[in-house]
N, C-alpha and C. Protein backbone atom coordinates (compact mmCIF):
# COMPACT_ATOMS: atom_id res chain seq x y z
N UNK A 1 -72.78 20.33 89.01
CA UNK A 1 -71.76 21.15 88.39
C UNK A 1 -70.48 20.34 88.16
N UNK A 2 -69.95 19.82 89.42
CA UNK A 2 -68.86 18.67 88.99
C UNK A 2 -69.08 17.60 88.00
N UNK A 3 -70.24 17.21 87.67
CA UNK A 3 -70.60 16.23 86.80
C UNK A 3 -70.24 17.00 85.13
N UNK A 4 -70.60 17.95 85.50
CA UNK A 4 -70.62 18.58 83.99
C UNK A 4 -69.41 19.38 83.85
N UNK A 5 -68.33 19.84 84.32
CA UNK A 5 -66.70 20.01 84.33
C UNK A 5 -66.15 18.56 84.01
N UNK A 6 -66.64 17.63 84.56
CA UNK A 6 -65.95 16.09 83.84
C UNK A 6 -66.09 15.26 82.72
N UNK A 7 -67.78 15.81 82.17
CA UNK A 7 -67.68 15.52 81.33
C UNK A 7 -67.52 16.32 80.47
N UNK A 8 -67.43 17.54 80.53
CA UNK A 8 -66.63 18.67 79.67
C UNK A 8 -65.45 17.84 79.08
N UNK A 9 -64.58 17.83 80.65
CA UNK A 9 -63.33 17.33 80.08
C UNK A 9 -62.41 16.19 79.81
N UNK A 10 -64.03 15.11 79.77
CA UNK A 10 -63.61 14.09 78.86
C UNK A 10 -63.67 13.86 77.68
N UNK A 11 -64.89 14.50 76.98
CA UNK A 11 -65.20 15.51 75.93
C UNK A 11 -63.31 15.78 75.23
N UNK A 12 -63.18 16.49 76.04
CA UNK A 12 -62.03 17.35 75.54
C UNK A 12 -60.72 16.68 75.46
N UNK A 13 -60.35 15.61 76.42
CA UNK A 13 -59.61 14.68 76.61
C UNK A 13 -59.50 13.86 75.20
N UNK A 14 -60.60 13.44 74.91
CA UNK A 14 -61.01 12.03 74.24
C UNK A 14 -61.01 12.58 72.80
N UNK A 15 -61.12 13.97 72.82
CA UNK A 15 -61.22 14.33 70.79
C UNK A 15 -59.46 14.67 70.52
N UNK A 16 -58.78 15.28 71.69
CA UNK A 16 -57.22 15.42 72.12
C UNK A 16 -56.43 14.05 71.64
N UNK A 17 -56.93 13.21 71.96
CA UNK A 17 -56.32 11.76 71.97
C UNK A 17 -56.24 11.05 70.62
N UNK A 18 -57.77 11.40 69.59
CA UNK A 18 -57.89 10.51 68.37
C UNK A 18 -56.84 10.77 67.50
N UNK A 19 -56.46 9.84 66.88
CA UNK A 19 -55.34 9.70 65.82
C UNK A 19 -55.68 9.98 64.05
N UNK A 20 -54.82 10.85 63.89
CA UNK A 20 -55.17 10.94 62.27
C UNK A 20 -55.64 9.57 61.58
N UNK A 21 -56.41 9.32 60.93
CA UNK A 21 -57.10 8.28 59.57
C UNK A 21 -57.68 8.52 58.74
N UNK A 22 -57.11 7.66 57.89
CA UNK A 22 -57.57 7.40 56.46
C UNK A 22 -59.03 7.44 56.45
N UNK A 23 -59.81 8.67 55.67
CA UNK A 23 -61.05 8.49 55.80
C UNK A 23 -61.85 8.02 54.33
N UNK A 24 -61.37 7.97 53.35
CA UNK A 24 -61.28 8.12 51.74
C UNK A 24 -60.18 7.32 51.12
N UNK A 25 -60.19 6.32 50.53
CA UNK A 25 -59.39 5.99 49.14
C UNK A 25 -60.15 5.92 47.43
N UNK A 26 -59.68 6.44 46.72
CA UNK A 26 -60.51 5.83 45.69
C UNK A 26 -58.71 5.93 44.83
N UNK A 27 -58.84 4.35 44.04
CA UNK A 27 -60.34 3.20 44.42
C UNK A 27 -60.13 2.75 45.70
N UNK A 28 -60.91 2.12 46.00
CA UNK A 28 -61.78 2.09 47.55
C UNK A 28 -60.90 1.09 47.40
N UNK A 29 -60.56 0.53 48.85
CA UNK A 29 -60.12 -1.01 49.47
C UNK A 29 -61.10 -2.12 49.11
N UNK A 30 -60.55 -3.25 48.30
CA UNK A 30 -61.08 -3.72 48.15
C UNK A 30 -62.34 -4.00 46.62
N UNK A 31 -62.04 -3.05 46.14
CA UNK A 31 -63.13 -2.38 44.56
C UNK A 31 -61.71 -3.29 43.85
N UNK A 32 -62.49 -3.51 42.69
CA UNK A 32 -61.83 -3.96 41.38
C UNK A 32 -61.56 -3.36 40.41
N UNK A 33 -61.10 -2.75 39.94
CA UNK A 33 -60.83 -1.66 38.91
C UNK A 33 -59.62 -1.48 37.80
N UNK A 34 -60.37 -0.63 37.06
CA UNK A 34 -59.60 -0.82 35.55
C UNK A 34 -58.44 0.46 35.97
N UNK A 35 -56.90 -0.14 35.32
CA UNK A 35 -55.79 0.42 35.99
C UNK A 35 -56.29 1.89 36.11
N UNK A 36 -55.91 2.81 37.74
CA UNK A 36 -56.06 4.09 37.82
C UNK A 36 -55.15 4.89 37.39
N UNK A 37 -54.89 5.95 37.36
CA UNK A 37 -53.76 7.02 37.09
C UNK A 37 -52.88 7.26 38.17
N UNK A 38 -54.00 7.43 39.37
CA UNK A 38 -53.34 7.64 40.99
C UNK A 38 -54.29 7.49 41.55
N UNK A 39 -54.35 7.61 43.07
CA UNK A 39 -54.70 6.66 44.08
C UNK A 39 -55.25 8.20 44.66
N UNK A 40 -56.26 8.49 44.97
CA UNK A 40 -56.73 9.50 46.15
C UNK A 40 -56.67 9.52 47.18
N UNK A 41 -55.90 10.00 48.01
CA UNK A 41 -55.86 9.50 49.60
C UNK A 41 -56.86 10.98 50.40
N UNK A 42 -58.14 10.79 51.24
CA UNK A 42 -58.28 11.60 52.58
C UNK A 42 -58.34 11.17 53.44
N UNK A 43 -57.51 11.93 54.40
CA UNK A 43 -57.40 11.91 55.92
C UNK A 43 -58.29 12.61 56.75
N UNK A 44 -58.53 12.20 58.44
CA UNK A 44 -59.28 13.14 59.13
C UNK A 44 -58.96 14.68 58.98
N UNK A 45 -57.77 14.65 59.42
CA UNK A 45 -57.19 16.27 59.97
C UNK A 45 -56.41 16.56 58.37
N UNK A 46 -55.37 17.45 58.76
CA UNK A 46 -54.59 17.57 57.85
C UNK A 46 -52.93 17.09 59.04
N UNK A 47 -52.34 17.12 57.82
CA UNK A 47 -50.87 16.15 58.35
C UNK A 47 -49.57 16.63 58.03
N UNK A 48 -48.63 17.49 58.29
CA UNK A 48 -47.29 17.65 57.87
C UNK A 48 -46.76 16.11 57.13
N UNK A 49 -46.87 16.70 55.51
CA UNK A 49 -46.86 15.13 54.31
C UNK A 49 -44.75 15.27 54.73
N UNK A 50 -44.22 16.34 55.04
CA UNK A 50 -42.59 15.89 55.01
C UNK A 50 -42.52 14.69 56.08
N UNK A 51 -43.66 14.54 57.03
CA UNK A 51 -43.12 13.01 57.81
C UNK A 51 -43.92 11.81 57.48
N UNK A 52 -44.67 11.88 55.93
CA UNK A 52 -45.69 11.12 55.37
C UNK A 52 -44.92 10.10 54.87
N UNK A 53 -45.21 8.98 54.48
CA UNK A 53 -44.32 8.28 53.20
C UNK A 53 -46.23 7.21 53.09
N UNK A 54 -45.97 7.49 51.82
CA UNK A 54 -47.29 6.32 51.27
C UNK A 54 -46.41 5.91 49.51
N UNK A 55 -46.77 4.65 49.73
CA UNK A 55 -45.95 3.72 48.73
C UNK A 55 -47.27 2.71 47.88
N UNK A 56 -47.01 1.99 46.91
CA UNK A 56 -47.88 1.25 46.21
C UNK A 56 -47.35 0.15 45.37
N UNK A 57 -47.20 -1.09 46.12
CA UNK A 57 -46.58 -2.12 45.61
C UNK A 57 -47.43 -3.15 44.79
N UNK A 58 -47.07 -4.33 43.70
CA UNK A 58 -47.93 -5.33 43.56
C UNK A 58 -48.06 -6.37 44.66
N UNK A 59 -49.27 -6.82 45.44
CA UNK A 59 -49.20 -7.39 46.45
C UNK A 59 -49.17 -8.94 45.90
N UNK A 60 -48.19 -10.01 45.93
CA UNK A 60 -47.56 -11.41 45.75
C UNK A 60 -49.63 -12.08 46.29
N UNK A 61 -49.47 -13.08 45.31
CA UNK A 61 -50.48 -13.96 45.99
C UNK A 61 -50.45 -14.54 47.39
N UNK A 62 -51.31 -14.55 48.23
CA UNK A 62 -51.05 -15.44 49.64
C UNK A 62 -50.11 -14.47 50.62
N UNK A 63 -49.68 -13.36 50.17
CA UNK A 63 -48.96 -12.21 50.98
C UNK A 63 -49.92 -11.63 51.84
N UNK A 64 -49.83 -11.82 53.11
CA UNK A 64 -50.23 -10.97 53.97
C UNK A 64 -50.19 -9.55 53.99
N UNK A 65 -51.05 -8.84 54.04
CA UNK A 65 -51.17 -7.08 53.12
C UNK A 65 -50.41 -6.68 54.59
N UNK A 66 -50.88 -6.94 56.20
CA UNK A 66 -49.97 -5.81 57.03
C UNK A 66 -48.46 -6.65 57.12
N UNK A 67 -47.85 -7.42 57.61
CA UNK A 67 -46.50 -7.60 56.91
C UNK A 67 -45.88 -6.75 56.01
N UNK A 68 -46.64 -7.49 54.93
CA UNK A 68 -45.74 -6.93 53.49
C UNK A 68 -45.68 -5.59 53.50
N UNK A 69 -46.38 -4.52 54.03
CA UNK A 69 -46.64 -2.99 54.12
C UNK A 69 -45.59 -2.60 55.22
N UNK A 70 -45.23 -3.46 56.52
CA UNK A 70 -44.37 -3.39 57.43
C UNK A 70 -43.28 -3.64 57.21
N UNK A 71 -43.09 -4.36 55.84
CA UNK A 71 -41.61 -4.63 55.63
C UNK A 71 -41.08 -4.14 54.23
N UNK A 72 -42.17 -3.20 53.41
CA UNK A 72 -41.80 -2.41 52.34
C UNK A 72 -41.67 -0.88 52.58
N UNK A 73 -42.53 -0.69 53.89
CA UNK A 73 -42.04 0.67 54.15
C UNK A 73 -41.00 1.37 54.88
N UNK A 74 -40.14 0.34 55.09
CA UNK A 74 -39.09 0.36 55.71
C UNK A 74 -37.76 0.73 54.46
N UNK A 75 -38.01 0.14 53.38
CA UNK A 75 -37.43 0.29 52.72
C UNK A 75 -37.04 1.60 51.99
N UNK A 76 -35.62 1.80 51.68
CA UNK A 76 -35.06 2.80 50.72
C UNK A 76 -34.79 2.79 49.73
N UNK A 77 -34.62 3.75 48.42
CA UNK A 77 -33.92 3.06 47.47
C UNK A 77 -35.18 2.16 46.61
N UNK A 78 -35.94 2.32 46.66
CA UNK A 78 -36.77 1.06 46.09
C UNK A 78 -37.62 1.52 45.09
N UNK A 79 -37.60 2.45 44.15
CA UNK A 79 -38.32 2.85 43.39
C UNK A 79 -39.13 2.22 42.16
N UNK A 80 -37.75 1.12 42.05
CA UNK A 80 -38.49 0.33 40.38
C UNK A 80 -38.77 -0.56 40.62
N UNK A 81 -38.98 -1.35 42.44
CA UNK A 81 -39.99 -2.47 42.87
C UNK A 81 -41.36 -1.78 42.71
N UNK A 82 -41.71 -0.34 43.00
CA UNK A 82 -42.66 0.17 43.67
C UNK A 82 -43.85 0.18 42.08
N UNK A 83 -45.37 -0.24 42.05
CA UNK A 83 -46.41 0.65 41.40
C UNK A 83 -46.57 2.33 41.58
N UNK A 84 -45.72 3.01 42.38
CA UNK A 84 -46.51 4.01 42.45
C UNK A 84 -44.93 4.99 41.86
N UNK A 85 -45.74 6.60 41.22
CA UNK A 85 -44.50 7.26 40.65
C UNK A 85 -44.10 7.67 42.56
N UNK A 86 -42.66 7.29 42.88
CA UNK A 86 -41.89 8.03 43.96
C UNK A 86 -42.05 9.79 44.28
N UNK A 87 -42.31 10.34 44.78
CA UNK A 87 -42.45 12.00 45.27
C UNK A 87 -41.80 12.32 46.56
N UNK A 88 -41.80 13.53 46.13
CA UNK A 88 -41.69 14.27 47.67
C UNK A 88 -42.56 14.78 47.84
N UNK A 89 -43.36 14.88 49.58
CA UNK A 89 -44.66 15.50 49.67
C UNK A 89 -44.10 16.68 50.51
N UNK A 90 -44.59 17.83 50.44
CA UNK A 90 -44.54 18.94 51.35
C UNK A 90 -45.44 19.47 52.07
N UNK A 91 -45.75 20.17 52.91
CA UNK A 91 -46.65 21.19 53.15
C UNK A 91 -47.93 20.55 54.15
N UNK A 92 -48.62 21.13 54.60
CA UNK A 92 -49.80 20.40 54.95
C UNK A 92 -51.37 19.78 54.21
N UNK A 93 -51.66 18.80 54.56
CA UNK A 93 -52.47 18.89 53.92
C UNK A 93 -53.74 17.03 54.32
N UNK A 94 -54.96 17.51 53.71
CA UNK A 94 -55.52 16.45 54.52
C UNK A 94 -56.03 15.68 52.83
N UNK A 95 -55.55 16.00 52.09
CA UNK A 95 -56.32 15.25 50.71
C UNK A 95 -54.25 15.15 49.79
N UNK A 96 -54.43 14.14 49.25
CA UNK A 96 -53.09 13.91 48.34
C UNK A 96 -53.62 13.19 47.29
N UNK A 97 -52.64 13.22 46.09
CA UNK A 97 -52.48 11.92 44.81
C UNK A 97 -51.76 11.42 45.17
N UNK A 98 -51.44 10.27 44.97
CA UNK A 98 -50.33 9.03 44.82
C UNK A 98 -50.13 8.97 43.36
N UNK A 99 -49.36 9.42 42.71
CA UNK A 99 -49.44 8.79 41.27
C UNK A 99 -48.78 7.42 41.00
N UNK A 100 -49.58 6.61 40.52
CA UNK A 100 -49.42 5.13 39.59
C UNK A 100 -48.21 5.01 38.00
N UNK A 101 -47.53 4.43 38.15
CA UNK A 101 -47.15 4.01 37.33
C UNK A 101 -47.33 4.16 36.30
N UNK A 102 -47.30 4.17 34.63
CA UNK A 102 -48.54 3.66 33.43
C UNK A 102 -48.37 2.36 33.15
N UNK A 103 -49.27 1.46 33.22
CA UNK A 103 -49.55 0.21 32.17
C UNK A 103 -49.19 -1.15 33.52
N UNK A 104 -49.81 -0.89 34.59
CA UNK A 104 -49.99 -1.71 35.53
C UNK A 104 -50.40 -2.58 35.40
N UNK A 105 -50.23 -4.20 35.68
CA UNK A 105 -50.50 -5.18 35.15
C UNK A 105 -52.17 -5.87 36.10
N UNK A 106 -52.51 -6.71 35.55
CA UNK A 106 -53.99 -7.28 36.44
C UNK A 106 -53.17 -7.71 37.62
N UNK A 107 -53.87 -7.54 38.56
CA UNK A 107 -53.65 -8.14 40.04
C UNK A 107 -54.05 -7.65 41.07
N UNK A 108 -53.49 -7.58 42.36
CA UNK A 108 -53.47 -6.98 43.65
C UNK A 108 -52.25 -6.49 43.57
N UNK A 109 -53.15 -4.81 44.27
CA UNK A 109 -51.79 -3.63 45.14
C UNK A 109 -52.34 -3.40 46.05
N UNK A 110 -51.43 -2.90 46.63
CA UNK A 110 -50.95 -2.72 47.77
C UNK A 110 -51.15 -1.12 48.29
N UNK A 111 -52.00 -0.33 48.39
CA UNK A 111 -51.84 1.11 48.86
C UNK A 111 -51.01 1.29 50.72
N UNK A 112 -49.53 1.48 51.28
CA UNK A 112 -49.52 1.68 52.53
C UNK A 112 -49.23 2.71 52.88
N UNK A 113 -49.35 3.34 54.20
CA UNK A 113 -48.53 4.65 54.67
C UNK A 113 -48.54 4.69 56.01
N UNK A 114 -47.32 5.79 56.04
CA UNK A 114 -46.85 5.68 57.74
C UNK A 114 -46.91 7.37 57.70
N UNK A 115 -47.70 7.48 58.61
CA UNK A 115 -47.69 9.25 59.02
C UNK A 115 -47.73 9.58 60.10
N UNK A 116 -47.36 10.84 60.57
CA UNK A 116 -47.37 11.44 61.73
C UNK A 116 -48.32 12.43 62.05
N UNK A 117 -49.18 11.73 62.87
CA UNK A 117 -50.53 12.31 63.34
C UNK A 117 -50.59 13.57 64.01
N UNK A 118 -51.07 14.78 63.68
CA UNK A 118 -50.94 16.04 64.71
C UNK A 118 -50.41 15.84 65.78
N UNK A 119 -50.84 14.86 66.75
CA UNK A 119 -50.47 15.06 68.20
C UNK A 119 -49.10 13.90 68.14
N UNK A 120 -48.90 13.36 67.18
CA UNK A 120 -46.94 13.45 67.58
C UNK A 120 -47.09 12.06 67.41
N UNK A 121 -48.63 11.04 67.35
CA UNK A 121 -48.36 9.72 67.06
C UNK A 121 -48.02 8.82 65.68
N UNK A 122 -47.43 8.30 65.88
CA UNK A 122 -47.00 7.95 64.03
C UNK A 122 -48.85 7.19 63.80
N UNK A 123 -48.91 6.99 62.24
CA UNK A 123 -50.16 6.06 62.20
C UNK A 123 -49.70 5.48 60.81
N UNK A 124 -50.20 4.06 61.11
CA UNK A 124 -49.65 2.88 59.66
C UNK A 124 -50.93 2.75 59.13
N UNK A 125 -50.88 2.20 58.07
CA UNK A 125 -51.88 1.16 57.68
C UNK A 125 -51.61 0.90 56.02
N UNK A 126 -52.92 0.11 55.15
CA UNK A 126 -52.62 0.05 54.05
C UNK A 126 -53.70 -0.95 53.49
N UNK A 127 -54.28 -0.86 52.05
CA UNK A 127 -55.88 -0.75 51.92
C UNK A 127 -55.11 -1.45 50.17
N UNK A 128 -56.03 -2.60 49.91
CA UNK A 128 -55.46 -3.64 48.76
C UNK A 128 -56.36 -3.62 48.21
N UNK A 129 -56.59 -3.01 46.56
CA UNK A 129 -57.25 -2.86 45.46
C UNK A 129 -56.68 -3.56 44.22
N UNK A 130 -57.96 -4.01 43.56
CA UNK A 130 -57.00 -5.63 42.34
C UNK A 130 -57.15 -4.82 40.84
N UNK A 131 -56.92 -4.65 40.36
CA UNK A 131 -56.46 -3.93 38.26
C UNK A 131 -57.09 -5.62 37.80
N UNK A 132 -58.25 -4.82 36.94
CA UNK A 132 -58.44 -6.25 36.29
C UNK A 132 -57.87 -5.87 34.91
């Protein structure tokens, strides 16, 4: 009986603990593709998007993608560096657009975001797709 109350409630512990992620981009990380309109983002859960910020830069040749994502999302004010149209997100939700720019040039971008995971942990990351 004690065996099975513990692992009940590690069970319960351990699904308590996981952190919101990116489960979906299209285009995918990594795919080559002819310029998109916007960027599809899904997440595990759903996410209060007012503490979201996801951005879409051209990523520089030889640029390290987590850096450059660590030191552009910090930024304010930055709209006409950015590929992606600027928004405000509201509400909850586990699926978003990013809208793109028009007439994006061939290269590498940059998809990043910093969100705040249900249980109160922030979560980064950021997923580099090339416009041929």
């Amino acid at each position: 009986m004690q065996k099975t109350l513990f692992l009940v409630a590690a069970l319960l512990l351990g699904s308590a603990a996981a952190h919101t992620e990116v489960t979906k981009l299209t285009p995918a990380a990594g795919s080559t593709v002819t310029a998109p309109k916007m960027i599809a983002v899904e997440l595990s859960e759903p996410v209060n998007l007012r503490f979201s910020n996801f951005k879409v830069y051209a990523l520089p040749a030889g640029m390290d993608a987590a850096k450059y994502a660590a030191s552009k999302l910090k930024l304010k004010n930055d709209a006409s560096a950015r590929a992606d149209v600027p928004q405000t997100y509201k509400g909850m939700a586990a699926k978003l657009n990013v809208a793109l720019k028009p007439d994006l040039k061939p290269g590498d971008y940059e998809l990043m975001w910093h969100l705040l995971s249900d249980d109160g942990h922030p979560v980064s990351g950021q997923a580099v797709f090339t416009i041929k």
